[in-house]
Protein backbone atom coordinates (compact mmCIF):
# COMPACT_ATOMS: atom_id res chain seq x y z
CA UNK A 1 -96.16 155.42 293.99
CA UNK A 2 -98.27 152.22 294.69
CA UNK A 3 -101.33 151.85 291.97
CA UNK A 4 -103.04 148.95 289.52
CA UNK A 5 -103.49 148.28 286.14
CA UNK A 6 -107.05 148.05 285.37
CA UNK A 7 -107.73 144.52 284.16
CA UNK A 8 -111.34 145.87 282.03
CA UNK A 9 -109.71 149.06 280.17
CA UNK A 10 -105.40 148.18 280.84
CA UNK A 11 -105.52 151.64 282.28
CA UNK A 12 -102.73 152.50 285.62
CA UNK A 13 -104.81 153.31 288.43
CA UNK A 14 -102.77 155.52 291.18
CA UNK A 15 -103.31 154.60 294.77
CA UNK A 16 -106.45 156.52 296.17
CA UNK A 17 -107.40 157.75 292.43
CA UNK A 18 -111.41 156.77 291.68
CA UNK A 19 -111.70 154.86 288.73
CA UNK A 20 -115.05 153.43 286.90
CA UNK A 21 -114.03 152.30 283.44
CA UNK A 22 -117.85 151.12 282.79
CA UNK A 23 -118.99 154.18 282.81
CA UNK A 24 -118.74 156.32 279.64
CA UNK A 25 -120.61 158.68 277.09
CA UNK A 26 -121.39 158.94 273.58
CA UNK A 27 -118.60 161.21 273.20
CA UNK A 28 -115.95 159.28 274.36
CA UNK A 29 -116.97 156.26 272.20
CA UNK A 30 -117.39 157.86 269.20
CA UNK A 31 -114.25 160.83 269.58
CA UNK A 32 -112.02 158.62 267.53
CA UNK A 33 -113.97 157.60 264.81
CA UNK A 34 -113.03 158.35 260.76
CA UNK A 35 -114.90 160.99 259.24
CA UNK A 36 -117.14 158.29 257.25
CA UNK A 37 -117.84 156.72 260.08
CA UNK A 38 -119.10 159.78 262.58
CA UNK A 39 -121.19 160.40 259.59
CA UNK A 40 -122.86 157.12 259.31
CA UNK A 41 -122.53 157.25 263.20
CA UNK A 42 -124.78 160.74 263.21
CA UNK A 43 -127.44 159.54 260.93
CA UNK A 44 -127.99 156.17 262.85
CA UNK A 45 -128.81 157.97 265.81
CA UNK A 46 -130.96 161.41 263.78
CA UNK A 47 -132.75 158.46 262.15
CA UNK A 48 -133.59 155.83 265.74
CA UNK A 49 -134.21 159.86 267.41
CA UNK A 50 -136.95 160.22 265.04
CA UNK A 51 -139.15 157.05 266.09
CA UNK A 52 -140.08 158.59 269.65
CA UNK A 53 -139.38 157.89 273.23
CA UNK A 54 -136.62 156.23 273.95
CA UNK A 55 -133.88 156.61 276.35
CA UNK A 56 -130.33 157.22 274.32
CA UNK A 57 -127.36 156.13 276.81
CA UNK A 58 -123.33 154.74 276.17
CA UNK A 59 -122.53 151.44 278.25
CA UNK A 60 -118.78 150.21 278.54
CA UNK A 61 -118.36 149.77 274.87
CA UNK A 62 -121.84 150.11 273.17
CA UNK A 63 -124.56 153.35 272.64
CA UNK A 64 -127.66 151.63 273.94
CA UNK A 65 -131.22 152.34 272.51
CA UNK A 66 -134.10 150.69 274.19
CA UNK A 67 -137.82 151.55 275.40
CA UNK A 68 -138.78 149.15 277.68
CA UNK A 69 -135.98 146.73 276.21
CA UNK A 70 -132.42 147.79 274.25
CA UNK A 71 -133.84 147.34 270.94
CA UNK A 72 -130.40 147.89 268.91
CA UNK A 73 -126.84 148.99 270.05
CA UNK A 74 -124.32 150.61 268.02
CA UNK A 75 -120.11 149.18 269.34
CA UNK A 76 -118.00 151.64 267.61
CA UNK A 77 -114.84 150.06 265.85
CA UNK A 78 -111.64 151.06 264.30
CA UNK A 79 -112.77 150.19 260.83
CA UNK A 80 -116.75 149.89 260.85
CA UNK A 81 -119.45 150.53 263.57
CA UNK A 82 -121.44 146.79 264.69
CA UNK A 83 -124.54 147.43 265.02
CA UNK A 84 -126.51 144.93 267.25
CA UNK A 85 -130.42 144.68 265.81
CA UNK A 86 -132.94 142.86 268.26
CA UNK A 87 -136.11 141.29 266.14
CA UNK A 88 -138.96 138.80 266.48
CA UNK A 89 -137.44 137.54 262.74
CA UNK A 90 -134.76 136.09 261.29
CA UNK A 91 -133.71 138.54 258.40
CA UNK A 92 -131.66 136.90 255.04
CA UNK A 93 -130.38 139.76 253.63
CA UNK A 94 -126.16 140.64 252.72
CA UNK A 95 -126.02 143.42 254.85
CA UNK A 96 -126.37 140.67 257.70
CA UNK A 97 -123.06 139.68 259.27
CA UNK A 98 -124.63 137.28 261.93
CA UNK A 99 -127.37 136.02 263.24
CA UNK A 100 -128.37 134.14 266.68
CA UNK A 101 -131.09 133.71 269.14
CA UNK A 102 -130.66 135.66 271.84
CA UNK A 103 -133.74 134.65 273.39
CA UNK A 104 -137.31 132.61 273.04
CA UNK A 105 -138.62 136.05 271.31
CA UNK A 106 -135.75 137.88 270.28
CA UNK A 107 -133.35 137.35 267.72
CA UNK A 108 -130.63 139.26 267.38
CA UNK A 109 -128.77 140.77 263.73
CA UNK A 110 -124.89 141.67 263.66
CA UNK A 111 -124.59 144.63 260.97
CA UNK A 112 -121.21 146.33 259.90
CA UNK A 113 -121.97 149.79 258.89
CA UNK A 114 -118.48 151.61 257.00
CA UNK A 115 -120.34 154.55 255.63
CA UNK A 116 -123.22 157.19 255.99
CA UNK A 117 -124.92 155.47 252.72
CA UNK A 118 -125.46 151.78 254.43
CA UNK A 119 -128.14 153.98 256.46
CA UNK A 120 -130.81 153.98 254.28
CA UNK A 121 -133.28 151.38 253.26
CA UNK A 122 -133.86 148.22 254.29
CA UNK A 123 -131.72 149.20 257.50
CA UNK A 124 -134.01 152.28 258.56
CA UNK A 125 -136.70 149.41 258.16
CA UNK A 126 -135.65 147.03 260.59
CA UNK A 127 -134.50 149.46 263.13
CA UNK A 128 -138.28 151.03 262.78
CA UNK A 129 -139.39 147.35 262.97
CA UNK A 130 -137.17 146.86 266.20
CA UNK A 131 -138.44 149.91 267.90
CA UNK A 132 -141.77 149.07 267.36
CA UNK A 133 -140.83 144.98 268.76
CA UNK A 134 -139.10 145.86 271.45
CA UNK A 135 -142.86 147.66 272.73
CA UNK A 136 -144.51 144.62 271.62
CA UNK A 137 -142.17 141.95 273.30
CA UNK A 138 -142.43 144.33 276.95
CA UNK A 139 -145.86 143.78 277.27
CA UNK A 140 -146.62 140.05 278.33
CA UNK A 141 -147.99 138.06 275.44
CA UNK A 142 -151.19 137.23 275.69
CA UNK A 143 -152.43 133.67 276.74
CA UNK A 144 -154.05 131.39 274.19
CA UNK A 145 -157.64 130.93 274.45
CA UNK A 146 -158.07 127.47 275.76
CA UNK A 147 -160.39 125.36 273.17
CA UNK A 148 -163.78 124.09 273.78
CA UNK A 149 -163.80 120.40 273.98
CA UNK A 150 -166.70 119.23 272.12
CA UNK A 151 -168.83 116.79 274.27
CA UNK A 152 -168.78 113.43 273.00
CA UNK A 153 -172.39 112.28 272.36
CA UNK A 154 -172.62 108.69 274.73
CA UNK A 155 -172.40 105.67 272.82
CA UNK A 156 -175.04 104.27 271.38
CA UNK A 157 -176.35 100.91 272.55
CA UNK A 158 -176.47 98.56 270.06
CA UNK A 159 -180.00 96.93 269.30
CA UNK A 160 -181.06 93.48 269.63
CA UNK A 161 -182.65 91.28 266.88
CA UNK A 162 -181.90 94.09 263.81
């Protein structure tokens, strides 16, 4: 029977068969995960559920959260879960894998999480910091007040005979 391999997800496609590899769910991405981490998995998203409105969705690899703007992603791995933090700041701290620009306002924060525990303090912190950013960064930023040029008083003529 004639078919493809998918060249995104190495899958064989038979002949007539519909096939959308980008398209996934939660579920899917997290069905194979340890026990430690579907439990740090769970409280990341109880804890980024808890802010307010957002919308909650899975894309190819990654579990999106955004308002206006993704404001973190979680990519579930074999041995940790990389979770992708989008700030106005660049944060020093060991939990901190990387860190780049990702754009003139955001930066963004590569975090390994291995266990429920990592989901605590100062990480609960930034993603509330994030959440409330990525609201911030939607709206335009406002322009600078222009600055009132002080008139220059004329010159003075300079007397004769003094």
């Amino acid at each position: 029977m004639p078919g493809h391999e998918c060249y995104h997800c190495k899958r064989w496609v038979e002949e007539g068969e519909e096939h959308d590899c980008w398209t996934t769910t939660e579920a899917a991405l997290t069905r194979d995960l340890t026990e430690d981490l579907r439990d740090a998995w769970e409280r990341i998203r109880e804890t980024a559920a808890e802010f307010g409105e957002q919308r909650i969705y899975a894309s190819h690899k990654s579990i999106m959260f955004s308002r206006k703007s993704c404001y973190f992603f979680v990519r579930p791995k074999t041995k940790y879960l990389e979770l992708c933090l989008f700030l106005g700041r660049e944060i020093k701290a060991p939990q901190v894998h990387k860190v780049d620009r990702a754009s003139k306002a955001k930066v963004y924060h590569i975090i390994r999480i291995t266990h429920r525990d990592q989901v605590e303090p100062p990480l609960t912190d930034w993603l509330r910091e994030a959440y409330g950013y990525s609201a911030d960064s939607a709206k335009p930023a406002p322009k600078p007040k222009a600055k009132a040029k002080a008139k220059k008083a004329p010159a003075k003529k300079p007397r004769k005979g003094v």
